[in-house]
C-alpha atoms as a PDB file:
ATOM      1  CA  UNK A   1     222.977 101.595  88.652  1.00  0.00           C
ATOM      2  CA  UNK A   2     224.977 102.522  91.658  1.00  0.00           C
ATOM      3  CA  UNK A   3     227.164 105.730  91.586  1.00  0.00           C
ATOM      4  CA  UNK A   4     229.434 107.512  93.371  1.00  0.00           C
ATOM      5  CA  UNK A   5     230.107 110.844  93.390  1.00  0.00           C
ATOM      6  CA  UNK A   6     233.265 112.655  94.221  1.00  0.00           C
ATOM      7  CA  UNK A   7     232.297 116.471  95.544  1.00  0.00           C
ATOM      8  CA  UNK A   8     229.226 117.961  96.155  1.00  0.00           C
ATOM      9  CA  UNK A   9     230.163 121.341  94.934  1.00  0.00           C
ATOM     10  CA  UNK A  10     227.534 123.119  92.117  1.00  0.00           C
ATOM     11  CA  UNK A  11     228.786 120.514  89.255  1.00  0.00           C
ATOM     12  CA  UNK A  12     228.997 117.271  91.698  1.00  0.00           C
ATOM     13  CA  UNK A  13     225.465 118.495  93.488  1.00  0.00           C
ATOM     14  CA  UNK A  14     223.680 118.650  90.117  1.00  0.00           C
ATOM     15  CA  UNK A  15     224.927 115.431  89.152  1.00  0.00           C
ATOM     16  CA  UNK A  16     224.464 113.835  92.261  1.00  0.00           C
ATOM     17  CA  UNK A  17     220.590 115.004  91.931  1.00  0.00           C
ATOM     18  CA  UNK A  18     219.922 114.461  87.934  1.00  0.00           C
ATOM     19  CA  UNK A  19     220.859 110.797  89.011  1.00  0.00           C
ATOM     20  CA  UNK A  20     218.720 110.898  91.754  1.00  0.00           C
ATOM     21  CA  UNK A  21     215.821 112.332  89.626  1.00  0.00           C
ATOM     22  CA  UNK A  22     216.188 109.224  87.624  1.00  0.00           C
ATOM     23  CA  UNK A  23     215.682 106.596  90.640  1.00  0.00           C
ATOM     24  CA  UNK A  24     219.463 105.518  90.897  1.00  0.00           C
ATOM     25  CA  UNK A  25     221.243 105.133  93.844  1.00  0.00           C
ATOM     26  CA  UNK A  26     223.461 108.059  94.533  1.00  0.00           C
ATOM     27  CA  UNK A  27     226.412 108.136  97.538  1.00  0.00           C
ATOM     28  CA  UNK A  28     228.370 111.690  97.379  1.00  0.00           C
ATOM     29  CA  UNK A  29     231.512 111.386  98.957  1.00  0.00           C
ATOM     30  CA  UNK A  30     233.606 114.621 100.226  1.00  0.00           C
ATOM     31  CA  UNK A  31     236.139 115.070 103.001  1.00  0.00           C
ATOM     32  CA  UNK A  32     233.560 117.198 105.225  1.00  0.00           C
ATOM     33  CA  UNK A  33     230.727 114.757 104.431  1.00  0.00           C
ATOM     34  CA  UNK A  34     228.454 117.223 102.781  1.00  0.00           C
ATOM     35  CA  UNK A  35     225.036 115.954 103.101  1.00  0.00           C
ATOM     36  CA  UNK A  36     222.519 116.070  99.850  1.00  0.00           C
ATOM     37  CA  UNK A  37     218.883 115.147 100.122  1.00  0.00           C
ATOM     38  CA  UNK A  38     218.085 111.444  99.147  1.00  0.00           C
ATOM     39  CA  UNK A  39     221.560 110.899  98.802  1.00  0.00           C
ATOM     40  CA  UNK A  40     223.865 108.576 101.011  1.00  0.00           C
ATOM     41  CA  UNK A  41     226.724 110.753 102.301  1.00  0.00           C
ATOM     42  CA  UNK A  42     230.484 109.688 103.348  1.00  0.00           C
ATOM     43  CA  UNK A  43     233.693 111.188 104.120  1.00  0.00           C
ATOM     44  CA  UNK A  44     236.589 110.377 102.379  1.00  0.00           C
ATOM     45  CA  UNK A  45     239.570 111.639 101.219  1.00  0.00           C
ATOM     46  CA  UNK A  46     239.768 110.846  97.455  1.00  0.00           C
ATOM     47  CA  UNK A  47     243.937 110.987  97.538  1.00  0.00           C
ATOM     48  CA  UNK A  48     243.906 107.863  99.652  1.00  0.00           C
ATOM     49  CA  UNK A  49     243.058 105.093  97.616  1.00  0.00           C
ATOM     50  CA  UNK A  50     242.490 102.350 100.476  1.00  0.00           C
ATOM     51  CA  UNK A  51     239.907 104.743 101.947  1.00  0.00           C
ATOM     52  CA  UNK A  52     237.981 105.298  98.576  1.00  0.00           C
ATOM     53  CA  UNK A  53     237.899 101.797  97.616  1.00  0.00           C
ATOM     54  CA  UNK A  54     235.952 100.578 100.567  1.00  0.00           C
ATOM     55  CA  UNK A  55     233.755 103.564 100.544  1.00  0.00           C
ATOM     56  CA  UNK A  56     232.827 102.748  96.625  1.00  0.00           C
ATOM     57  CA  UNK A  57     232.456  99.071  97.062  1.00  0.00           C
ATOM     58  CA  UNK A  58     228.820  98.252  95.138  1.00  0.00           C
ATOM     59  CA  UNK A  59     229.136 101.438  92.847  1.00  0.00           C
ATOM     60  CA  UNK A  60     229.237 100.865  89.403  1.00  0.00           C
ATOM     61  CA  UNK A  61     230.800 103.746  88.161  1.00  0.00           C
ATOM     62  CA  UNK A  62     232.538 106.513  90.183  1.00  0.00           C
ATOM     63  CA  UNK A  63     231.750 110.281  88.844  1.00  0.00           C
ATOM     64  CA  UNK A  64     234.825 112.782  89.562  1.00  0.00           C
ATOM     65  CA  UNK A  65     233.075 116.220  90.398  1.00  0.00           C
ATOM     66  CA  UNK A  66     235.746 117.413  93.286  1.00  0.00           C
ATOM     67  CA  UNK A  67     238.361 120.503  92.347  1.00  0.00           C
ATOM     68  CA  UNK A  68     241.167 121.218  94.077  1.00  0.00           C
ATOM     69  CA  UNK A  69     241.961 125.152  94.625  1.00  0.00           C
ATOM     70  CA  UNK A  70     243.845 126.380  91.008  1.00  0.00           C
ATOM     71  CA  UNK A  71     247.046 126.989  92.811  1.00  0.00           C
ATOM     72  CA  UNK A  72     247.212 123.174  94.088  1.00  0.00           C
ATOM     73  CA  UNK A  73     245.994 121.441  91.156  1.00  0.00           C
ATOM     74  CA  UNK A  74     249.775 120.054  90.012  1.00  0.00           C
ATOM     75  CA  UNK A  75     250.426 118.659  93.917  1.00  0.00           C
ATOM     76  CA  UNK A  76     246.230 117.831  94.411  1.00  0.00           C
ATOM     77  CA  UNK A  77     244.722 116.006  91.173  1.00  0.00           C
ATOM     78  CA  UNK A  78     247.650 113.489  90.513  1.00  0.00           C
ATOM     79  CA  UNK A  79     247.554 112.073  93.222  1.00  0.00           C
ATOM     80  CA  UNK A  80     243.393 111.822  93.354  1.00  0.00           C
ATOM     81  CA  UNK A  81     243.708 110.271  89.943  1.00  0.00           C
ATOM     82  CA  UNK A  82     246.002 107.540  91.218  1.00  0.00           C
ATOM     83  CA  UNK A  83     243.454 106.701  93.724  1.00  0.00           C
ATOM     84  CA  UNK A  84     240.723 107.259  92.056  1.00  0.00           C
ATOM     85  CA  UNK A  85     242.132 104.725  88.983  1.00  0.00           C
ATOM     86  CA  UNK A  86     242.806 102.299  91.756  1.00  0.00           C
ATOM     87  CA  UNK A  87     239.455 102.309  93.207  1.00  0.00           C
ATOM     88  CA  UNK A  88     237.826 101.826  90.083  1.00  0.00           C
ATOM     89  CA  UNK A  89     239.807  98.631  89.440  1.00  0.00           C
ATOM     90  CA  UNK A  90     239.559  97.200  92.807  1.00  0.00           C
ATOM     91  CA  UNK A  91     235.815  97.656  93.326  1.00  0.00           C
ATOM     92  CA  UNK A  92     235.429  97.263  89.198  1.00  0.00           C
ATOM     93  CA  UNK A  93     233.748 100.683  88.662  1.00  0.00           C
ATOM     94  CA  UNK A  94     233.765 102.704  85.120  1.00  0.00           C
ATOM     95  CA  UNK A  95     234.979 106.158  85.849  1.00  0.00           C
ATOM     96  CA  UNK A  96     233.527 109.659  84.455  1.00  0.00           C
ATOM     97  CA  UNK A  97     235.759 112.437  85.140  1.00  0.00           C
ATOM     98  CA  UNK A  98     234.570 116.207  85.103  1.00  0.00           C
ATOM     99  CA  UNK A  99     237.047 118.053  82.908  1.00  0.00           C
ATOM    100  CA  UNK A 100     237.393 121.325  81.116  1.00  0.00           C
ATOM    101  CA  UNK A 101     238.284 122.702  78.046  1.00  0.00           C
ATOM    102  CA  UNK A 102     241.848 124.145  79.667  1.00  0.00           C
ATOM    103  CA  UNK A 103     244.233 121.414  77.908  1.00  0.00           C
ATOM    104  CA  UNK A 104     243.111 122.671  74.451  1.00  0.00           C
ATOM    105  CA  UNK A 105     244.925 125.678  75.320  1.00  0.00           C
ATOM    106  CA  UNK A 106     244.575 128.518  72.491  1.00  0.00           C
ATOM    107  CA  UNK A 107     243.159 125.995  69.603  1.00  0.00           C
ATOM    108  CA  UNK A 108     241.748 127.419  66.507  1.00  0.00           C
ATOM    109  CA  UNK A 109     238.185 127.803  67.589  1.00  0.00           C
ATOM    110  CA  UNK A 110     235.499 125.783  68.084  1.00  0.00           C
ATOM    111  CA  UNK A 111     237.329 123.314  70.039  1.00  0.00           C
ATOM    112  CA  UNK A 112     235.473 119.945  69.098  1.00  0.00           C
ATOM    113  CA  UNK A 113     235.992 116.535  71.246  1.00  0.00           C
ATOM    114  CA  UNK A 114     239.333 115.929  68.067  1.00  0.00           C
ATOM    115  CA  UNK A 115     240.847 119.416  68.823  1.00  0.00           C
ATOM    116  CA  UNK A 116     244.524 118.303  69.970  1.00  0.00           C
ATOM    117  CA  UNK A 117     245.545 119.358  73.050  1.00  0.00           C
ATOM    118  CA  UNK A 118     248.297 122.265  73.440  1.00  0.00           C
ATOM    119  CA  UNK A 119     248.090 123.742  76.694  1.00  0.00           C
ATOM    120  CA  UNK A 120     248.595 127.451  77.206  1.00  0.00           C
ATOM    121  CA  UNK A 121     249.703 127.363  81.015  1.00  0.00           C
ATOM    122  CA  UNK A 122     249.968 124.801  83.631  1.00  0.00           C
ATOM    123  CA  UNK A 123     246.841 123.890  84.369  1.00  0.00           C
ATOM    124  CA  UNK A 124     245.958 123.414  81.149  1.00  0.00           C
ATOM    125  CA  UNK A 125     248.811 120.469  81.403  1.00  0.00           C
ATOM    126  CA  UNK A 126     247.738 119.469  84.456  1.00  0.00           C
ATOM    127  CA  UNK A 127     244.237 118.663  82.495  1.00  0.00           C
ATOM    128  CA  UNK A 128     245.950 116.967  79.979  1.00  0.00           C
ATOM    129  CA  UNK A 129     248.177 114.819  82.297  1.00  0.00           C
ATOM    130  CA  UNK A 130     245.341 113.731  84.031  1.00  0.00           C
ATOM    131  CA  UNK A 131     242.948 112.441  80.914  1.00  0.00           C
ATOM    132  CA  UNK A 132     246.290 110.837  79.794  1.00  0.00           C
ATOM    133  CA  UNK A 133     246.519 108.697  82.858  1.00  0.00           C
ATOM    134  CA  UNK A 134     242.986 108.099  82.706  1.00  0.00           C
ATOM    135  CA  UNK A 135     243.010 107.464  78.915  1.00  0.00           C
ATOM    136  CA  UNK A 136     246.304 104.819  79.324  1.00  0.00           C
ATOM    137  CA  UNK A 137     244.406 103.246  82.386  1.00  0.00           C
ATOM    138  CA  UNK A 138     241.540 102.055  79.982  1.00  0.00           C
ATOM    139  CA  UNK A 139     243.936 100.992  76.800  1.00  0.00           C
ATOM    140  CA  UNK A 140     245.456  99.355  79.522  1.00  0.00           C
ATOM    141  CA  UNK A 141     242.004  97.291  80.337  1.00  0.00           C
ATOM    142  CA  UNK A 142     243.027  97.916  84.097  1.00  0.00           C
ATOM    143  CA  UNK A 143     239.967 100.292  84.018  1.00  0.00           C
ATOM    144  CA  UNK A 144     236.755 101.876  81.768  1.00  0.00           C
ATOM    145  CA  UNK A 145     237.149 106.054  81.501  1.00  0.00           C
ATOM    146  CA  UNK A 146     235.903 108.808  79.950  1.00  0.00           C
ATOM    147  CA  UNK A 147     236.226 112.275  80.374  1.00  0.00           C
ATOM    148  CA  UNK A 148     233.202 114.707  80.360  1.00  0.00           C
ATOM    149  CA  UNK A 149     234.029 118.374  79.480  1.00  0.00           C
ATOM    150  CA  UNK A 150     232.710 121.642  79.408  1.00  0.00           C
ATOM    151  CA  UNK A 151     233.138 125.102  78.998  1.00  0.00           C
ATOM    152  CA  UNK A 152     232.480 127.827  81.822  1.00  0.00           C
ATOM    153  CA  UNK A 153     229.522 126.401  83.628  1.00  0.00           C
ATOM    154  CA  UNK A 154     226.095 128.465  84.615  1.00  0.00           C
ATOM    155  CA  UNK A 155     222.550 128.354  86.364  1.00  0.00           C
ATOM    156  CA  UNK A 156     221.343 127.344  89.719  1.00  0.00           C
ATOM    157  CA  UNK A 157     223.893 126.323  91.772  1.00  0.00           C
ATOM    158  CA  UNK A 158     226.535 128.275  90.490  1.00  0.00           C
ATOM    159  CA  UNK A 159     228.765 130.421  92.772  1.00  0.00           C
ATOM    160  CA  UNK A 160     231.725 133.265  93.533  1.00  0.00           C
ATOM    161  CA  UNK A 161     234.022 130.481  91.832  1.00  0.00           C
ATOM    162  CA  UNK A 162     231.890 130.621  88.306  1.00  0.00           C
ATOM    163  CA  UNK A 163     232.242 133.368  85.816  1.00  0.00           C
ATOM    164  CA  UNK A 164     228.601 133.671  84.885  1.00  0.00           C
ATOM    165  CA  UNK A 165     227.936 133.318  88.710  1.00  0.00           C
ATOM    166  CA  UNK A 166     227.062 134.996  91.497  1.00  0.00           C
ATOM    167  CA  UNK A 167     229.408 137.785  91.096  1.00  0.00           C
ATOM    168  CA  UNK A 168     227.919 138.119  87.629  1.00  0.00           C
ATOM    169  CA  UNK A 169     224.596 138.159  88.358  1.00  0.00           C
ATOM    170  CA  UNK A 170     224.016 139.784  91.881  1.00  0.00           C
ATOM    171  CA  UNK A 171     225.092 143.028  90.465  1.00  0.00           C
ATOM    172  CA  UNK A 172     223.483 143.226  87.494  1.00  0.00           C
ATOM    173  CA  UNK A 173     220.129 142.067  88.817  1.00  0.00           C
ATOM    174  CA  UNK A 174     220.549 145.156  91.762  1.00  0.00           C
ATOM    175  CA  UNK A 175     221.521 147.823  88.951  1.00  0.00           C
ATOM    176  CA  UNK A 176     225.304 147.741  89.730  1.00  0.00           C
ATOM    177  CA  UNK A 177     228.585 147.238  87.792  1.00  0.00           C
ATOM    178  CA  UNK A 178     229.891 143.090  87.448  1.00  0.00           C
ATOM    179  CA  UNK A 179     233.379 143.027  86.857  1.00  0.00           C
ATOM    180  CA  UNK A 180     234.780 140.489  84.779  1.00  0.00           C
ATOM    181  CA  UNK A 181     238.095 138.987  84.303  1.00  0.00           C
ATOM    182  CA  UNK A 182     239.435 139.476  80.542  1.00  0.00           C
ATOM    183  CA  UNK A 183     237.073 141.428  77.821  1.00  0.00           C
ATOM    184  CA  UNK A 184     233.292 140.829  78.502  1.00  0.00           C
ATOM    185  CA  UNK A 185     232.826 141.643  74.944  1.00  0.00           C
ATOM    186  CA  UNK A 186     234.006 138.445  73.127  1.00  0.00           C
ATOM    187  CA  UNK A 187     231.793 135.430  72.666  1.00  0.00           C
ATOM    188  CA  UNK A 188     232.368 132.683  75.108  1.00  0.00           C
ATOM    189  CA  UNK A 189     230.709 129.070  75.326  1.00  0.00           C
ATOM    190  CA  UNK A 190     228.862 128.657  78.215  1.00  0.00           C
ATOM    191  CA  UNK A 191     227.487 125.483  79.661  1.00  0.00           C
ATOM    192  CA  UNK A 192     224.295 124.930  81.817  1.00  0.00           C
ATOM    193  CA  UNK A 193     224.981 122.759  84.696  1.00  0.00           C
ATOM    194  CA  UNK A 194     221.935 120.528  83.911  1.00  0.00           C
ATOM    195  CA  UNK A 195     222.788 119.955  80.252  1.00  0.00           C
ATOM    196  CA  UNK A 196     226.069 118.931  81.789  1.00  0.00           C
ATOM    197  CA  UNK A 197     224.922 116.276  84.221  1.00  0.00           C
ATOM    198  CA  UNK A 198     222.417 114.996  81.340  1.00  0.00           C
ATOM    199  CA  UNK A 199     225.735 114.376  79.673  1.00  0.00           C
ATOM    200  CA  UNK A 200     227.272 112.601  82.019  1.00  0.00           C
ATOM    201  CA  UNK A 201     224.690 110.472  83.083  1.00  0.00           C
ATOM    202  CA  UNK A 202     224.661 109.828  79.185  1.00  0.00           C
ATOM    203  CA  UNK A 203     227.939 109.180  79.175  1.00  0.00           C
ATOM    204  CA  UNK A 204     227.327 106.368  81.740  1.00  0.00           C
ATOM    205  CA  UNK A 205     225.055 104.306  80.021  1.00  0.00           C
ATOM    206  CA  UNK A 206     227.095 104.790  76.559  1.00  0.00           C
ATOM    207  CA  UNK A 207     227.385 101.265  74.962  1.00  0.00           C
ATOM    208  CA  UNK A 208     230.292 101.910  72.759  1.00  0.00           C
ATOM    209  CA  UNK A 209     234.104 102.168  73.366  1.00  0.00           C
ATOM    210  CA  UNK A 210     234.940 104.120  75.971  1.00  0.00           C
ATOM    211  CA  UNK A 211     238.380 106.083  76.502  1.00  0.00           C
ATOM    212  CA  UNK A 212     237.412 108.811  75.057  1.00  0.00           C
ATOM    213  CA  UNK A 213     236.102 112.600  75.455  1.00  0.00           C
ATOM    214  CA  UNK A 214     233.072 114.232  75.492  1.00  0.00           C
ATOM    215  CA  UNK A 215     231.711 118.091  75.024  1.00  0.00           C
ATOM    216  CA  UNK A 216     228.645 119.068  76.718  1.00  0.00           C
ATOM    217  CA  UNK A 217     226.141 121.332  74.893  1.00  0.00           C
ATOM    218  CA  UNK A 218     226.345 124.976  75.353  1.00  0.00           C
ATOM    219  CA  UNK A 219     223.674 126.782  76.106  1.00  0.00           C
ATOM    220  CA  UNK A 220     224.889 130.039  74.443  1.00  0.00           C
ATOM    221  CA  UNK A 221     227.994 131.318  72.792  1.00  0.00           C
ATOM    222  CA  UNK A 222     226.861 134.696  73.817  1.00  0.00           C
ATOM    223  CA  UNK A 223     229.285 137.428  74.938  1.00  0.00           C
ATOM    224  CA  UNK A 224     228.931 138.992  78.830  1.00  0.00           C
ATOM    225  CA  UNK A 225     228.124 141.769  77.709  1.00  0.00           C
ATOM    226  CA  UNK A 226     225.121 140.657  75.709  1.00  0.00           C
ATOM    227  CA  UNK A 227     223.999 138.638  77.881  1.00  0.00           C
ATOM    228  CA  UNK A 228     223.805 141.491  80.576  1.00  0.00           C
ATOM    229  CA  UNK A 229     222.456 143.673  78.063  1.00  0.00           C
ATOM    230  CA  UNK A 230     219.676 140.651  77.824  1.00  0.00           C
ATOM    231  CA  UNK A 231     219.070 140.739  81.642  1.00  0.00           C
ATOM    232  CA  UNK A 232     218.571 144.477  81.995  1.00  0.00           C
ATOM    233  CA  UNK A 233     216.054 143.956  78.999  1.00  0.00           C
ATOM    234  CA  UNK A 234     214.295 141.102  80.343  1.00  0.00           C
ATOM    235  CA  UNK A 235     214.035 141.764  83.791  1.00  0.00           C
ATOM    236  CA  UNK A 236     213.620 145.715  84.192  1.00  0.00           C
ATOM    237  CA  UNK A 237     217.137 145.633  85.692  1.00  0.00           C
ATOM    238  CA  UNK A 238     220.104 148.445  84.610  1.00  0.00           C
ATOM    239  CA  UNK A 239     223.295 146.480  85.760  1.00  0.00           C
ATOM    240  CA  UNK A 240     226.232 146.913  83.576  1.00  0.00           C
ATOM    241  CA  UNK A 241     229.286 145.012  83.083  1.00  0.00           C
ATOM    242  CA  UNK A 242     233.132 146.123  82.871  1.00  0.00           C
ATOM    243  CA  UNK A 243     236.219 143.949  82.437  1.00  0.00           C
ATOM    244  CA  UNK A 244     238.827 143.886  85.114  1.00  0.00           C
ATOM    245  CA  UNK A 245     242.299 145.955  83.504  1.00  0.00           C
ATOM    246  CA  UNK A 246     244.722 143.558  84.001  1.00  0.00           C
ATOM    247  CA  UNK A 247     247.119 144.985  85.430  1.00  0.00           C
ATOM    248  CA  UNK A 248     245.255 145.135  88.441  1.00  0.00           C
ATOM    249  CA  UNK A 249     244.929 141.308  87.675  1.00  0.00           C
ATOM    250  CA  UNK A 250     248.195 140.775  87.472  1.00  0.00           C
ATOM    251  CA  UNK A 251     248.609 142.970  90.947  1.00  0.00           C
ATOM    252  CA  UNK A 252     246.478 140.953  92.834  1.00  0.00           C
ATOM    253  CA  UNK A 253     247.737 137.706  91.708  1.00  0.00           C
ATOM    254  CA  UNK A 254     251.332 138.710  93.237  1.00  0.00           C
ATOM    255  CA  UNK A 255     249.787 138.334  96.870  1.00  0.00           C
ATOM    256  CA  UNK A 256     246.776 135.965  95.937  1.00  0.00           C
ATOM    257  CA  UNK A 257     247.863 132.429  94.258  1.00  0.00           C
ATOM    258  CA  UNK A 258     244.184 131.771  93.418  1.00  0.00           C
ATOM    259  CA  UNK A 259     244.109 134.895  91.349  1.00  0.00           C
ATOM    260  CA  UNK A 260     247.255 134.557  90.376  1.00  0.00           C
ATOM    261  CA  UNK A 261     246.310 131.008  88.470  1.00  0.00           C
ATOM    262  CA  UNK A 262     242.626 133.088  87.083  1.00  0.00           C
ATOM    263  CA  UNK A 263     244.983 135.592  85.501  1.00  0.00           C
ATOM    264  CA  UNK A 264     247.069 132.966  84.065  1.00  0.00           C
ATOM    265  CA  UNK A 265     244.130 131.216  82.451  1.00  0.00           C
ATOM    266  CA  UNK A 266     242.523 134.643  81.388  1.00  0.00           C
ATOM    267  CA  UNK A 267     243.697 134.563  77.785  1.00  0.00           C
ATOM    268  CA  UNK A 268     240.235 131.932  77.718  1.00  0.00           C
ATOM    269  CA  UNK A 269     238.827 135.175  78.068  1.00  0.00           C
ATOM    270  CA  UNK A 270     240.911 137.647  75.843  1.00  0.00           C
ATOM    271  CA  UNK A 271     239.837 135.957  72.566  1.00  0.00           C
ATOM    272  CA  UNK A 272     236.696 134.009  71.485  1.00  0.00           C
ATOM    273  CA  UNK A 273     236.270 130.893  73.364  1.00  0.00           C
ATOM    274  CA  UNK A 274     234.358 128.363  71.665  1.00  0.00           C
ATOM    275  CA  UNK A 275     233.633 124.856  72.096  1.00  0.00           C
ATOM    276  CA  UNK A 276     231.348 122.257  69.447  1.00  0.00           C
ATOM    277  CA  UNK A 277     229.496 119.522  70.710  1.00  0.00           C
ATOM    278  CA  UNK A 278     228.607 118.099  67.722  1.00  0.00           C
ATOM    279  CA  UNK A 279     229.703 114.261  68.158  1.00  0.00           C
ATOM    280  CA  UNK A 280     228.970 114.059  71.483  1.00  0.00           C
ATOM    281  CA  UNK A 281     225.099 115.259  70.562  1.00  0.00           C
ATOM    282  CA  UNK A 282     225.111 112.469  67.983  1.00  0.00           C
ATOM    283  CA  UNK A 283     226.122 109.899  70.128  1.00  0.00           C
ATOM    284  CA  UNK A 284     225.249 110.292  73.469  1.00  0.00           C
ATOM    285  CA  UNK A 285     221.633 112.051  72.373  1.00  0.00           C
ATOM    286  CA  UNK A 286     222.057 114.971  74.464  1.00  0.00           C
ATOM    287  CA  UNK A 287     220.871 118.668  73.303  1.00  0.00           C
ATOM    288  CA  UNK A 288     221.425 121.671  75.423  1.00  0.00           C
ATOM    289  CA  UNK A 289     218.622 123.383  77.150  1.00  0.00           C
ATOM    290  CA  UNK A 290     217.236 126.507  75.504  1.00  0.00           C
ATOM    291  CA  UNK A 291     219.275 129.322  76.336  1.00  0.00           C
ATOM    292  CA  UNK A 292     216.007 131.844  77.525  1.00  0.00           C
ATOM    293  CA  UNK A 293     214.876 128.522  79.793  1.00  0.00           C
ATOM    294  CA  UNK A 294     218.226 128.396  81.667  1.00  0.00           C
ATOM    295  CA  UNK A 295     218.897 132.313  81.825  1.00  0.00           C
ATOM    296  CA  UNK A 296     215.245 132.448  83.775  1.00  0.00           C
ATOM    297  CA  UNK A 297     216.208 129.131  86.220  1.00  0.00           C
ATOM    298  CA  UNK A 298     219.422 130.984  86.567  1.00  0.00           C
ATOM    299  CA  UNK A 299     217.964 134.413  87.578  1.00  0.00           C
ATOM    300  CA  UNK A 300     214.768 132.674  89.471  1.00  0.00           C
ATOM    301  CA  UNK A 301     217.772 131.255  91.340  1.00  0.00           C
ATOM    302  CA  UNK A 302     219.427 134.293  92.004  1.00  0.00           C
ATOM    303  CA  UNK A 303     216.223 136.109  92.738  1.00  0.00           C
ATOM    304  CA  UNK A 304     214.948 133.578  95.352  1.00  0.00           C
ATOM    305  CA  UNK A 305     218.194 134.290  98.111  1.00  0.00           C
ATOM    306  CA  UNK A 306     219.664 130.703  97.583  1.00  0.00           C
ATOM    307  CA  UNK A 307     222.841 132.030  96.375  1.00  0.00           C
ATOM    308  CA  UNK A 308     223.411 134.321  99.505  1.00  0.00           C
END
């Protein structure tokens, strides 16, 4: 197997290396030509298709792991869809997208790969509009799709952008305050960036139909709070963790458009935000790591300076 990866970001990264680990042949593509060890590196932007057809020629299956910036996604991803659908069909490639659980909107919880969707805001449609395309594209037989998603991602690799990130964990492990958007109190699935590129390089080598959607494992459904509570207690730390009002959300966001889009999305974080993997595990095999493995990779990680 051949594959190409779009972004090299924590999610496309991890992939890009899980396939790596397993002796394929890996080329990450991103417009500054990010380099990865082992890995064959190209620049391309994935709007134009022309460009991203010759550069995945020989790939068997192109892996969407680039993100636009939340307050571009309605102008960015359609267009990168288009292309990437075009690609795919020129070069005859499956396609695994990287998705999210944002086009479920405020389902009755735990959101399983069956939940419909109902956005809540306009990313959320945005998501939806996309697996749509992606969906009708392999109905269609023009192409082979499916789309991979998760809940908030963790562990090595993680950054500022992720809410069990840096800006989580940084504090807390040098006995300050992490703020967090919404209320840190409610339980939240969280998903380990390894159990997620397990699943999609599962997800490549499924035999059955594709077209459809997968959940990756989570790790925990524990709450921020708890799970800062469990770091002080493991770890001899004494961070502590408060949520962010949000009205000074909502302040922010007037003069930021990236916050502004966070706040707009915060109501994942204002409820319980769940998500069940249950068919996916069935079919694809896939289990998610134990949750006190990945919280000590993710604070080794954090530890060791590589997230400065």
């Amino acid at each position: 197997m051949s594959v190409f990866v779009l972004g090299a970001g924590p999610v496309g990264s991890t992939v890009a290396r899980t396939f790596l680990d397993q002796g394929e042949h890996v080329t990450v593509a991103t417009r500054s030509g990010t380099e990865l060890p082992a890995a064959r590196s190209v620049r391309v932007n994935a709007a134009d298709g022309e460009a991203l057809s010759r550069a995945a020629t020989g790939h068997s299956t192109i892996i969407v792991c680039t993100n636009p910036p939340y307050n571009t996604w309605q102008t960015e991803w359609p267009p990168i869809v288009d292309s990437v659908i075009r690609s795919a069909r020129t070069v005859s490639a499956n396609i695994v997208m990287i998705g999210n659980l944002y086009s479920y909107g405020k389902a009755t919880m735990p959101m399983r790969e069956s939940t419909p969707e109902v956005p809540a805001e306009s990313k959320g449609e945005v998501r939806r509009d996309l697996w749509a395309a992606l969906r009708s594209a392999t109905e269609r037989g023009d192409v082979r799709a499916v789309e991979v998603r998760a809940s908030d991602y963790f562990g090595p690799g993680a950054s500022d952008d992720a809410h069990l990130g840096t800006r989580f964990f940084h504090p807390i492990l040098s006995n300050k305050r992490s703020w967090a958007v919404g209320n840190p109190a409610l339980p939240h699935s969280w998903a380990y960036l390894p159990d997620l590129a397990n699943t999609v390089v599962a997800a490549t080598r499924y035999p059955g139909d594709w077209g459809r959607v997968w959940h990756v494992p989570a790790a925990t459904d524990l709450s921020r709070t708890e799970i800062c509570r469990q770091v002080n207690e493991r770890y001899g730390v004494r961070g502590s963790i408060s949520g962010i009002p949000s009205w000074v959300m909502a302040g922010v966001g007037a003069f930021n458009p990236v916050l502004r889009e966070v706040s707009k999305s915060s109501y994942q974080f204002q409820a319980p935000f769940l998500s069940d993997a249950t068919e996916t595990e069935r079919e694809l095999s896939v289990a998610a790591t134990n949750w006190d493995t990945a919280l000590d990779d993710s604070v080794a990680y954090y530890r060791s300076g590589r997230s400065a």
